[in-house]
Every structure is written in structure tokens, then in C-alpha cells.
Protein backbone atom coordinates (compact mmCIF):
# COMPACT_ATOMS: atom_id res chain seq x y z
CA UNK A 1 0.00 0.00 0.00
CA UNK A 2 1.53 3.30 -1.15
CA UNK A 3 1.65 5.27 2.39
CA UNK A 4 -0.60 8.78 2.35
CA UNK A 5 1.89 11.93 2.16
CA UNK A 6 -1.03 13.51 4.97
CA UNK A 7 -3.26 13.09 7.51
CA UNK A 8 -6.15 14.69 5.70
CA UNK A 9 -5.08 11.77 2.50
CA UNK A 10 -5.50 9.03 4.80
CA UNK A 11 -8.68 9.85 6.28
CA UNK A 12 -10.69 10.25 2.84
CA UNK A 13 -9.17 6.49 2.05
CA UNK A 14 -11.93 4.02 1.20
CA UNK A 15 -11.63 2.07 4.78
CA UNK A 16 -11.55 5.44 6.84
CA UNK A 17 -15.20 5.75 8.72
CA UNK A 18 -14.75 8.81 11.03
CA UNK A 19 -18.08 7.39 13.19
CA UNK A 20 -16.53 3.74 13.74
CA UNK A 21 -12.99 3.61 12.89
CA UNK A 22 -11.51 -0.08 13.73
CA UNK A 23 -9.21 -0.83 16.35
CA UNK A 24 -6.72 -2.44 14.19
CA UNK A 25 -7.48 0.29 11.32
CA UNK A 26 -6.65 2.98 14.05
CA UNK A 27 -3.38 1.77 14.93
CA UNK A 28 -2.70 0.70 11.22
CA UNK A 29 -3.11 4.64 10.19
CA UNK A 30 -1.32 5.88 13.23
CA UNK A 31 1.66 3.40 12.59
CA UNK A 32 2.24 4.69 8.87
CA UNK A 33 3.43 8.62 10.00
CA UNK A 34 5.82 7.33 12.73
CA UNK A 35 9.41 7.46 12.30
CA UNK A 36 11.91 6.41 14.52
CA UNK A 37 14.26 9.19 16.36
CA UNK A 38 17.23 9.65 14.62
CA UNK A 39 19.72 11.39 17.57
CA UNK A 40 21.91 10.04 19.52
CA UNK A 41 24.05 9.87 22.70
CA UNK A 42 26.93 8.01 24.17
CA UNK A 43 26.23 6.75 27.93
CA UNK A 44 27.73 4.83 30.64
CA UNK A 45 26.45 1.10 31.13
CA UNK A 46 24.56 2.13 34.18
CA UNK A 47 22.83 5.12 32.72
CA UNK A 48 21.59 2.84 29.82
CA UNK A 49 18.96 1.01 31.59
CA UNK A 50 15.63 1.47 30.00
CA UNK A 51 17.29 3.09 26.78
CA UNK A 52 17.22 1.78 23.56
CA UNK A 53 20.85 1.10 21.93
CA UNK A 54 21.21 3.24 18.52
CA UNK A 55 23.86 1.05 17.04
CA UNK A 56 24.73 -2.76 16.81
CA UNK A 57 27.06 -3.86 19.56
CA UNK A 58 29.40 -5.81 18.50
CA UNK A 59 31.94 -8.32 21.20
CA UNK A 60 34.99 -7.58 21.23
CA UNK A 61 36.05 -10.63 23.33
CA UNK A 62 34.89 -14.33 23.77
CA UNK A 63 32.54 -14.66 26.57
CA UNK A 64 33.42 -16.94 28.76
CA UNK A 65 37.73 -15.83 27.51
CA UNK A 66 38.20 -19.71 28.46
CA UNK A 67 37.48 -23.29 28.90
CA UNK A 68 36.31 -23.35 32.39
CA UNK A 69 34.11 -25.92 35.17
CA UNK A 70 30.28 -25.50 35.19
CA UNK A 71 30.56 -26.80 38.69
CA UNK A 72 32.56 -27.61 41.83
CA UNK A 73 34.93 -30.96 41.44
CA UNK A 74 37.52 -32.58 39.95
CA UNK A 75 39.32 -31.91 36.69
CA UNK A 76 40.67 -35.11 34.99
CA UNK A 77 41.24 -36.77 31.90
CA UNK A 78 38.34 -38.72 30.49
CA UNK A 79 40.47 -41.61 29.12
CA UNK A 80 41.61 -42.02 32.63
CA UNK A 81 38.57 -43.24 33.45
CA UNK A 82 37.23 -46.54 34.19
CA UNK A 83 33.98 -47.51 32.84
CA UNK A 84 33.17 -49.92 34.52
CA UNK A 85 34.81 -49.62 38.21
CA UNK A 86 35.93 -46.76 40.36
CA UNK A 87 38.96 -44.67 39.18
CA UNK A 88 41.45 -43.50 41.57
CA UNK A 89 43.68 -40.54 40.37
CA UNK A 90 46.45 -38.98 42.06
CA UNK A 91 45.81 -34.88 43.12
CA UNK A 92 48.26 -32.72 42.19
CA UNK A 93 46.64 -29.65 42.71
CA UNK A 94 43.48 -27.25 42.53
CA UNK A 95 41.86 -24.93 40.38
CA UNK A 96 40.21 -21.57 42.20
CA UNK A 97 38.09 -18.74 40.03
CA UNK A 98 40.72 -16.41 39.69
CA UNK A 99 43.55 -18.60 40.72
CA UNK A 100 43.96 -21.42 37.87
CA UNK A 101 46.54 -24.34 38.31
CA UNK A 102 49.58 -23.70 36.52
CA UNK A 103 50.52 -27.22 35.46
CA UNK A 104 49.23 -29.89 33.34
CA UNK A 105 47.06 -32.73 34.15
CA UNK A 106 49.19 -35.51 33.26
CA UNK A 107 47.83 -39.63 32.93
CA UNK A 108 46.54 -40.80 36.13
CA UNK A 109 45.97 -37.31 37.98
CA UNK A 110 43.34 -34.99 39.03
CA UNK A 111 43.03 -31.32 39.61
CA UNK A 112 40.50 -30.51 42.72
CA UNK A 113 38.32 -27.77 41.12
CA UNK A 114 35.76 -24.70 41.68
CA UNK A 115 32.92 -23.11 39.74
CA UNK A 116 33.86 -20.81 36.80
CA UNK A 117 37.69 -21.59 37.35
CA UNK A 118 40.09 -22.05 34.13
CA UNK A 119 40.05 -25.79 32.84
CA UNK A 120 43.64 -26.84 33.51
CA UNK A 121 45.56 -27.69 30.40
CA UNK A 122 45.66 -31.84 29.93
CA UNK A 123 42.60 -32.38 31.52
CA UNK A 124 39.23 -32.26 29.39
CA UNK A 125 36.09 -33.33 31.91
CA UNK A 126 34.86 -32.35 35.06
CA UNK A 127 33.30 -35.03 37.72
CA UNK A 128 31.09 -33.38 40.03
CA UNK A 129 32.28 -33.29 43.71
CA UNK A 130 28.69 -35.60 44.42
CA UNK A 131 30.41 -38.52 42.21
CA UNK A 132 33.93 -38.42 44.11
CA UNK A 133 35.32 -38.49 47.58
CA UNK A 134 38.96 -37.84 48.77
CA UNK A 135 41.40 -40.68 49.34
CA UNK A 136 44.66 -40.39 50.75
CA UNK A 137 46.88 -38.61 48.36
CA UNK A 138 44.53 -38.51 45.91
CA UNK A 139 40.91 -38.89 44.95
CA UNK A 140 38.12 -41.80 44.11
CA UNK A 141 36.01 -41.59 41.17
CA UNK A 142 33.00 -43.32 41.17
CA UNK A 143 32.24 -45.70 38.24
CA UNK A 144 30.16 -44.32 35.47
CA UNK A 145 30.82 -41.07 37.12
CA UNK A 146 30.65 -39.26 33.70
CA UNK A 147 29.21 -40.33 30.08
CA UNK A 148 31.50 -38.67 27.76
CA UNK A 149 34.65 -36.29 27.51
CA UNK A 150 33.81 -32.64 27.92
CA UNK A 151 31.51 -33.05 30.45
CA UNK A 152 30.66 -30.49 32.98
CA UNK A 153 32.96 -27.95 31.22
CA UNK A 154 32.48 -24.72 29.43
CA UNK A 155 34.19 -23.77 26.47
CA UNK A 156 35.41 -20.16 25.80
CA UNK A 157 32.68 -18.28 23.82
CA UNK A 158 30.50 -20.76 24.46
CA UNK A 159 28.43 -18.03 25.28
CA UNK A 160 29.28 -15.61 23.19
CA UNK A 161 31.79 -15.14 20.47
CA UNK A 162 34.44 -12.57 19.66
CA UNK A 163 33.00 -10.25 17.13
CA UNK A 164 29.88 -11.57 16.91
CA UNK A 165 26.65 -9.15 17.04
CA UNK A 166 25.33 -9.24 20.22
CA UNK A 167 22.33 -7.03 20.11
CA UNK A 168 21.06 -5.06 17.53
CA UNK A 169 20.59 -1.31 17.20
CA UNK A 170 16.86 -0.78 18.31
CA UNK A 171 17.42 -3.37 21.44
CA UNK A 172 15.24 -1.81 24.70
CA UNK A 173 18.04 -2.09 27.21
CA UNK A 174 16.69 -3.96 30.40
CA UNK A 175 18.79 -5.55 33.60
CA UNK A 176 19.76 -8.13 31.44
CA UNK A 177 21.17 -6.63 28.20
CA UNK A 178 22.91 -4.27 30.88
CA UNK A 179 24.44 -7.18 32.59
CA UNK A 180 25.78 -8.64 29.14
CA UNK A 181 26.76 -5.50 27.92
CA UNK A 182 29.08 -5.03 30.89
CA UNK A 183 30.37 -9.18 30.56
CA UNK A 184 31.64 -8.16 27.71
CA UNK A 185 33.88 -4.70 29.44
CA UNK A 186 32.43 -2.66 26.86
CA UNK A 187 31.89 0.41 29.60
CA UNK A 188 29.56 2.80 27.05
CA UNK A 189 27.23 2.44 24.20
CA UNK A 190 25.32 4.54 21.79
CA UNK A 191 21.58 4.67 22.76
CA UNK A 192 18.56 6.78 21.29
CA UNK A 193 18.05 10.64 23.19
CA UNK A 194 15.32 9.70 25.36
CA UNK A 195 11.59 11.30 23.68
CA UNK A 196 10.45 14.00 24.89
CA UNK A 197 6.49 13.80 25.83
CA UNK A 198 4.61 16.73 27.00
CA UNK A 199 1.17 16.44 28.23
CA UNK A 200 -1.88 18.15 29.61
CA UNK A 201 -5.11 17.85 30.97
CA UNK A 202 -7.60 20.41 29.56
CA UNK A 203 -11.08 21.41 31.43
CA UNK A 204 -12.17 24.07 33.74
CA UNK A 205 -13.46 21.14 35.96
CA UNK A 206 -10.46 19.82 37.71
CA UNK A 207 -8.34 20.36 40.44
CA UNK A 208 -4.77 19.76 40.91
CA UNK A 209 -4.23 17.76 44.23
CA UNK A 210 -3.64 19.84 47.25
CA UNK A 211 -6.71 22.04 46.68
CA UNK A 212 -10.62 21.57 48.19
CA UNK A 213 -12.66 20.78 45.94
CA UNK A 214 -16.02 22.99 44.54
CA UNK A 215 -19.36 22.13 43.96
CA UNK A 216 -18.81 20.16 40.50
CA UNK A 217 -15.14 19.04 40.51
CA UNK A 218 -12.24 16.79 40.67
CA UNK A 219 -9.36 16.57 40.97
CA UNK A 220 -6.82 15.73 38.36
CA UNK A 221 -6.05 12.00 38.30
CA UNK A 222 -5.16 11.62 34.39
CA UNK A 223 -1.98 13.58 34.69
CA UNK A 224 -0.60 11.29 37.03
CA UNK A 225 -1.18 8.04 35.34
CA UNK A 226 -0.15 9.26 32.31
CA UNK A 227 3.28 10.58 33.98
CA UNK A 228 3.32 7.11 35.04
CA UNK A 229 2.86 5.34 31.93
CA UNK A 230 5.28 7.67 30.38
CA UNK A 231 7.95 7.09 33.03
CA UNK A 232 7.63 3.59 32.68
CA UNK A 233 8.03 3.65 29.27
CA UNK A 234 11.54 5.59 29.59
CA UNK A 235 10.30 9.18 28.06
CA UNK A 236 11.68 12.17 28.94
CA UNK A 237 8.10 13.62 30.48
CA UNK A 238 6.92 17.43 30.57
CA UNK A 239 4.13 17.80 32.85
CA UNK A 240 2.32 21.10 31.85
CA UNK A 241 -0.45 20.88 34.15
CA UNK A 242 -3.78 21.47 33.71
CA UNK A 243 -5.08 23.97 31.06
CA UNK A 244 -8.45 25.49 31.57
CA UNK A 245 -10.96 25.61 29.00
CA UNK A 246 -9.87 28.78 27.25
CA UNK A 247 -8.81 29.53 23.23
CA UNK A 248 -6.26 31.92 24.00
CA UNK A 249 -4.69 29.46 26.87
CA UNK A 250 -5.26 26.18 25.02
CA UNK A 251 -3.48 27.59 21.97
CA UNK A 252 -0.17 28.68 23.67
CA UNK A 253 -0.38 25.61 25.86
CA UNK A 254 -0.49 23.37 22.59
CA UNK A 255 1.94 25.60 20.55
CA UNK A 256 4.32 25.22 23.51
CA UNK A 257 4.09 21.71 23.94
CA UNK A 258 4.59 20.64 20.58
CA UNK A 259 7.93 23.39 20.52
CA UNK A 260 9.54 21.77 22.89
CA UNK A 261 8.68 17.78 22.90
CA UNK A 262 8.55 14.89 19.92
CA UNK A 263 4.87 13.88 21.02
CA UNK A 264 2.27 15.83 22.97
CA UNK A 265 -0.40 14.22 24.75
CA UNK A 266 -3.88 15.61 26.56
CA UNK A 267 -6.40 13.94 28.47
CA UNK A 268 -10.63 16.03 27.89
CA UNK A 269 -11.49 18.08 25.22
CA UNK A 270 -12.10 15.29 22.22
CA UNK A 271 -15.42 13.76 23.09
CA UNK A 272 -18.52 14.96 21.54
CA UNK A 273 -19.93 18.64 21.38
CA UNK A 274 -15.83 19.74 22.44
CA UNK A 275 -13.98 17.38 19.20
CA UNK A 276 -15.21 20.62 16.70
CA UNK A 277 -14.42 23.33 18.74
CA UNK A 278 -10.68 21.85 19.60
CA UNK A 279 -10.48 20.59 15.87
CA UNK A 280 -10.69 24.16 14.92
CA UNK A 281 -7.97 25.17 16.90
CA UNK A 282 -5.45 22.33 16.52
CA UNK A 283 -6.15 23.02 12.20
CA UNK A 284 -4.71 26.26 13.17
CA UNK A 285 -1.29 25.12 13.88
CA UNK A 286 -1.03 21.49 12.36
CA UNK A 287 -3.01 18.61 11.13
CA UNK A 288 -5.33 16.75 13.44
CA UNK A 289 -7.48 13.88 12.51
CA UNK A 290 -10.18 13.16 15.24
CA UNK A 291 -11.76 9.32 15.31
CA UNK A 292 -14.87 8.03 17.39
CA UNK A 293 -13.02 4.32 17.94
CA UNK A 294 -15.05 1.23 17.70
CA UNK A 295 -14.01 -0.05 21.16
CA UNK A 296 -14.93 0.51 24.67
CA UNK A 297 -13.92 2.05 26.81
CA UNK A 298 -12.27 5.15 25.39
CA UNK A 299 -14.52 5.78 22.19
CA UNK A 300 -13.33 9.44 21.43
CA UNK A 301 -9.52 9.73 20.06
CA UNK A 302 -7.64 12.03 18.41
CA UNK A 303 -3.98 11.59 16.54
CA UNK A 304 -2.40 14.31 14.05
CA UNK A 305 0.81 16.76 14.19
CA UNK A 306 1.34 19.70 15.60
CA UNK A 307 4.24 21.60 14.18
CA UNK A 308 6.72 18.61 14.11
CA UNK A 309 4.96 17.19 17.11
CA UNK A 310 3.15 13.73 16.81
CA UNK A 311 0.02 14.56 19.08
CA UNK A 312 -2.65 11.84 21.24
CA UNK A 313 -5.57 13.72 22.14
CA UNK A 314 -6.77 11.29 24.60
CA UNK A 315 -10.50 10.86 26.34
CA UNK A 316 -11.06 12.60 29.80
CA UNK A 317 -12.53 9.40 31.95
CA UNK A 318 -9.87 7.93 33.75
CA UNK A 319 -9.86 4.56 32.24
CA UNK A 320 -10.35 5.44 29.17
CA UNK A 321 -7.31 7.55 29.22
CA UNK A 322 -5.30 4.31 30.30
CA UNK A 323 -6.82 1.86 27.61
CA UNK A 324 -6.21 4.23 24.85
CA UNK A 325 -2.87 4.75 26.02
CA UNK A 326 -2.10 1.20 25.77
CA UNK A 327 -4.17 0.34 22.90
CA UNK A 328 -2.20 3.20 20.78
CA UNK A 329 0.23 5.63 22.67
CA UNK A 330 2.11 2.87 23.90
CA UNK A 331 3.28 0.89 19.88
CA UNK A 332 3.18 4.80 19.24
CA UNK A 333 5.72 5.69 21.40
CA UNK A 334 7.74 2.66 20.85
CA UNK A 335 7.96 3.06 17.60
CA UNK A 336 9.75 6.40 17.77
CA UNK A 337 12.19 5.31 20.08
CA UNK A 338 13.25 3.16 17.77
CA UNK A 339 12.54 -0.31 19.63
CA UNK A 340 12.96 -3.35 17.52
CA UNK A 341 9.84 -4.96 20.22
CA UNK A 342 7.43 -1.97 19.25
CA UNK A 343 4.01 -3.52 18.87
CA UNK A 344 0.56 -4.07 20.33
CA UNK A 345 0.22 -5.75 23.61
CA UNK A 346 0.70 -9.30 23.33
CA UNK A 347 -2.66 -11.25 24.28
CA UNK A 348 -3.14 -15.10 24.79
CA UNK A 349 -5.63 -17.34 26.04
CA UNK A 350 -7.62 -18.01 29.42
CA UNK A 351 -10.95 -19.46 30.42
CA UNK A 352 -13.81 -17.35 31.75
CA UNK A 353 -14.53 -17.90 35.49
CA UNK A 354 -18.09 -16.12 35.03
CA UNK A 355 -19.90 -14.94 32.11
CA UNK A 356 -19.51 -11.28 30.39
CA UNK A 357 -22.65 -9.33 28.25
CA UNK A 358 -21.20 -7.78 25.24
CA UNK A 359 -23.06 -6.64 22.46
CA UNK A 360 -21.57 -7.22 19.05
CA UNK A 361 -20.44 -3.85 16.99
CA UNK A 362 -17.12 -2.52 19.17
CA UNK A 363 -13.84 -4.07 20.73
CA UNK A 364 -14.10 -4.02 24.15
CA UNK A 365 -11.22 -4.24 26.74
CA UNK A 366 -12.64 -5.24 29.98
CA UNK A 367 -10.54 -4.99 33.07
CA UNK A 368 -9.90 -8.74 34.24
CA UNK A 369 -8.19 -10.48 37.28
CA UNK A 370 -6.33 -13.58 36.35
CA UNK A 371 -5.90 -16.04 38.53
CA UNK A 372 -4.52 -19.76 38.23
CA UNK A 373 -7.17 -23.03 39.06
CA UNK A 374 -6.18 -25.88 40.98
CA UNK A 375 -5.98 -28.06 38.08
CA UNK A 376 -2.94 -25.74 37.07
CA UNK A 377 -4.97 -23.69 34.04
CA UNK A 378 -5.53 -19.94 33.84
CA UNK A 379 -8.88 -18.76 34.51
CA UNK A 380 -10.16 -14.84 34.15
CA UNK A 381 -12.86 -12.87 35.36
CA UNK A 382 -13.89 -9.31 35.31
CA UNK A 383 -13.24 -6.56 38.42
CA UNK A 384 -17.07 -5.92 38.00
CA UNK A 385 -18.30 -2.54 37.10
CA UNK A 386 -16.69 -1.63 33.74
CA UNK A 387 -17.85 2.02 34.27
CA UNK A 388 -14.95 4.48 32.17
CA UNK A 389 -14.94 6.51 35.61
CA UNK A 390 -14.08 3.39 38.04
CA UNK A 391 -10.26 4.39 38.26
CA UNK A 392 -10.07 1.43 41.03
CA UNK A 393 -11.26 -1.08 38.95
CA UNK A 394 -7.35 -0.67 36.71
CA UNK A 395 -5.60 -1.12 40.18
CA UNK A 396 -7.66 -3.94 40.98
CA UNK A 397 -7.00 -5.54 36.98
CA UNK A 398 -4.20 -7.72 36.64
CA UNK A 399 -5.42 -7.63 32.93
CA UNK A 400 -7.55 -6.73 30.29
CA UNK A 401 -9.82 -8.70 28.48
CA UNK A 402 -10.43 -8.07 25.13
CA UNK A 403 -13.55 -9.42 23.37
CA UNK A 404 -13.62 -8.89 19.30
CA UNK A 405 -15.56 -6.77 17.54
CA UNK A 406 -17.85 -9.13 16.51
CA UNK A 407 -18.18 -11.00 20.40
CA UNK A 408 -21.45 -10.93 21.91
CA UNK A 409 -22.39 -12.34 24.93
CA UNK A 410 -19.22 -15.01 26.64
CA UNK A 411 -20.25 -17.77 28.28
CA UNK A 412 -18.54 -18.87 31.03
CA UNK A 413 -16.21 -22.06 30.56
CA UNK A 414 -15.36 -19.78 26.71
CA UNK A 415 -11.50 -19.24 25.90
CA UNK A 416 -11.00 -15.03 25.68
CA UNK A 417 -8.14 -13.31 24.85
CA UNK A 418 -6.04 -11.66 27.54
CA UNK A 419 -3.57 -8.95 27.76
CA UNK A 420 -1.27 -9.24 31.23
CA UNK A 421 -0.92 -5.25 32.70
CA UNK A 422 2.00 -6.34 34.30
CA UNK A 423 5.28 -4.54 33.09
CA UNK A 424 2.29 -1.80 31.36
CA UNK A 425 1.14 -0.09 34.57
């Protein structure tokens, strides 16, 4: 499919229904203007946590740097061995991590040996300490101790080889790719500038916390999940507070926003009777295409540009900020980060504890609580309430889960799809 050159292109295409726009036809559009960050910096191995690495990394040693035991015992010579009866070798030394043995394992001898230390040269097989005990100048093997040379032993770069590709530019960095990274001494790496998300909530309504409330409001809750979200996510987050329901004030606030950040995000302000009125303004100083979403929750969504801004212009209930978030900030956001991962939410498969009315016509992601059943299966139900305004109900969830389009009513005993929150939230 040839790709749009604009927003306004894409939504006069043939599959583009402004009143019921897909799920999977929302994110498809959205996916097609994003393109990944292109600057970069150079960072220590701690500070790279949670970045994204901008460049192949390539060893530059073998990993382990050589042969060594995978466990504690002896180091001896396979052919040595007896096969049928117990061995006894002569000790003529040991082998520490750190501190190898300096000699060679010669015909009839053993080397007493630790975890992780070097493989003394002549010998080829460890027997674990379990299979052995200690005889007067020496040691007894037990027979059928081992099944074949080169047991028990790592080999250098058995784990990873010298100049081999270890991870690939567009690699999220997490506690393990640290931990390799730093295996093999390489001490910085070229990662991705973090992006740079501003975000507001818009409505004369709300409150920020700290203040009593009036007759008729609340206080602010969207800013801080979405700072939440966006933190865990990596993002370099500009909280701009909330805006109140003025042209003049909404139109700095969103020329601001998209000055100074890649993506700007709001929460109020796109659902009907306001999606004209804030259409008009965001035309003004980009290109904003505004979509009632066949799902629930979280109907009303907005995605354009603003300036050189990619903007979200998100629902104002509280859950239906988080669902859209997940459902299509979240790939968004990966995506221009440059993640090699970026996608939706992974879902798979668990039975229904109780049953769920749906009618057919919209996606719907219910919040869920999975648990496991004695017989060792996975079995989901909902929190209850699937109000848009029950903000509990998502600390409650473990898990949303998502019923098709065409779903109606789920019996209980039915496979549904499910998508963990875990490592989301």
C-alpha cells in the first residue's frame, strides 16, 4: 500500500469511517506517520537502563575468555577413566576462580576444582564433587561417574563469540542486556536521546491535588497516570499541568508543547460537542485527525501533528485515558524510540470464570483479574463494574480482556483473549 503523504489523505481512504474507525485500522493509520528518532548519545552502562541502543554492539572478546568448570569438582582426563569400576587418580593440585593451576594434568591425575575456574591444560572433563570423595593422596572416582569427555565444562565463547553481534541497534536495554553488555567490558554504548512527551489535561473542571474541591469538581487524576505510563516507558516527560478551557490558553499551551517535545499528549477536550471546537484550533497550527473508535472504553480519540509534534488527544474518563494509552500511545511511542519490540500488547488465552454481556459492533477491553485453578490452568474474570470513571477497577486488573468486535455475549467455561498489565502499569 503506497503510504498517504497527509493526515487529511488518509482519512478520505476508502476504509476510513470517522463514526466507527476499527481498532486495528486505528493503529494501522497511526503506525504509517511514525518514524523512529534519529539522535543520539553516548552513555555509561549504568545510565543505559531502560534506553534503547542506537547502534549494533558488536563483542569484542569471547565470553566466557576460556574453557572453564560448570561446577565444583575434579578436573581429569576422560580416558583415565574406568567404565566400569571406580577410578582413583592422584591430586596434584586445585583450580580456584581467579587462581587457575599452573601445570598440566598428566595420565593418572586430578586437579581438585571450583565453579567458573580455568580448565587446567591436559585435563578435558569435570566429575562433580557428588560422584567423588577424597582418598589419601589422591581422589576416588565413582564408576560411570561421567558419560563422555567434555563433560561439565564450558568452552570459551561458548556463550558468546568474539565479534559476533550481540544485540542489535533498536534493542530496549533492560537488567539483562545491561548485565551482558558489561560481561563483555564494553563500559559505554550509543543509545537513542530519550523522547520528549509533553502532556496536559484540559477542562475548567479539575483540580490539581492539594486544593478543596467545589461544587462540581475533581481533581486531576489523568496527569498522574499518564506521567506514570510515560515514566515507565523511559520518556523524557513534561508535565504542563492542567489547562483550563480557554482559546487563548489552550493555543499557547499546545503551541508550547509541541515546541519543545517529539509527542504531545492531553487527556478532555475530544469527546462529543468539544472534538469541533478543539479541531478548529489544533487546524490552526497542524493537522489533526479526530476518530470516534469502535471499542470501549475510550470511544473518542484524536492523533495528528502539531508543528513537528506527533500529538494523542486522549479521552477525559480515567480509564479510558489508560486503555487508549495502551491500545495506541504505547506501539506509538515505541515506535519512535526506535525499539525493535514496538508492537501491540501481546494477548493469549484463558478461560472465563463467570460470564460477560457484550453486544456485538465494538472491541471491548474489559478490566480482568487472572488467577490460576487448581488443576494448574488460567482462569479470568472481570473486576465488576466496567464504568470508564471506576479508576479502582485498573488497580484492581491484573489484565484486560479483550472481546472482538464481533463477540457478543461469553459464556462462562469460553476461551478469551487476555492482555497481562503487568510490566504496562
Amino acid at each position: 500500500m503506497t503510504q498517504a503523504k497527509t493526515l487529511t489523505e488518509a482519512s478520505c481512504a476508502d476504509d476510513y469511517d470517522p463514526n466507527s474507525m476499527p481498532v486495528e485500522g486505528a493503529r494501522a493509520l497511526i503506525r504509517r506517520f511514525l518514524a523512529p528518532l534519529t539522535a543520539t548519545e553516548r552513555v555509561g552502562v549504568r545510565e543505559a537502563l531502560g534506553r534503547v541502543l542506537a547502534a549494533d554492539l558488536v563483542s569484542p572478546i569471547d565470553v566466557p575468555g576460556h574453557d572453564n568448570s560448570a561446577m565444583d569438582g575434579w578436573a581429569v582426563r576422560f580416558a583415565d577413566l574406568a567404565p566400569a569400576a571406580a577410578t582413583k587418580l592422584a591430586r596434584v593440585g586445585e583450580s580456584f576462580a581467579g587462581k587457575p593451576f599452573a601445570g598440566t594434568v598428566g595420565a593418572g591425575q586430578a586437579v581438585r576444582i571450583f565453579t567458573g575456574a580455568v580448565m587446567p591444560a591436559g585435563a578435558d572433563t569435570v566429575v562433580m564433587q557428588e560422584r567423588a570423595r577424597e582418598v589419601p593422596g589422591g581422589v576416588e572416582i565413582a564408576a560411570g561417574a561421567v558419560g563422555k569427555a567434555g563433560q561439565n565444562r564450558r568452552f570459551a565463547g561458548e556463550d558468546v563469540r568474539r565479534g559476533n553481534t550481540v544485540f542489535r541497534a533498536g534493542q530496549a536495554l533492560r537488567p539483562a542486556e545491561v548485565g551482558m553488555i558489561a560481561s563483555l567490558g564494553v563500559a559505554e554504548v550509543d543509545v537513542f536521546r530519550r523522547l520528549r512527551v509533553a502532556f496536559f489535561s484540559t477542562g475548567d473542571e479539575l483540580v490539581p491535588i492539594g486544593r478543596p474541591l467545589g461544587a462540581g469538581q475533581v481533581h486531576d487524576s489523568n496527569r498522574y497516570t499518564i506521567h506514570g505510563m510515560l515514566a515507565r516507558l523511559g520518556c523524557e516527560v513534561v508535565d504542563m499541568g492542567v489547562v483550563p478551557d480557554v482559546p487563548e490558553l489552550l493555543e499557547r499551551a499546545f503551541a508550547t508543547a509541541a515546541a519543545n517535545a517529539d509527542v504531545v499528549i492531553t487527556s478532555g477536550g475530544v469527546s462529543v460537542g468539544e472534538a469541533d471546537y478543539v479541531k478548529q484550533l489544533l487546524d490552526r497550527l497542524g493537522e489533526v485527525v479526530f476518530w470516534k473508535i469502535a471499542m470501549k472504553p475510550g470511544r473518542p480519540l484524536a492523533y495528528g501533528r502539531i508543528g513537528n509534534a506527533h500529538f494523542f488527544g486522549l479521552p477525559g474518563n480515567p480509564v479510558s485515558v489508560m486503555v487508549t494509552f495502551y491500545q495506541f500511545v504505547r506501539e506509538a511511542l515505541m515506535v519512535l524510540q526506535g525499539r525493535r519490540d514496538a508492537g501491540p500488547v501481546p494477548t493469549f488465552k484463558a478461560k472465563l470464570a463467570a460470564p460477560i454481556r457484550k453486544a456485538p459492533g465494538r472491541t471491548e477491553f474489559q478490566r480482568g483479574i487472572l488467577a490460576q485453578a487448581d488443576d494448574g490452568g488460567w482462569t479470568v474474570r472481570t473486576t465488576g463494574d466496567q464504568g470508564s470513571g471506576i479508576l479502582s477497577s485498573m488497580s484492581q486488573a491484573n489484565c484486560f480482556i479483550v472481546l472482538p468486535t464481533a463477540t457478543g455475549d461469553v459464556a462462562a467455561g469460553e476461551l478469551v483473549d487476555v492482555q497481562l498489565l503487568e510490566g504496562l502499569i
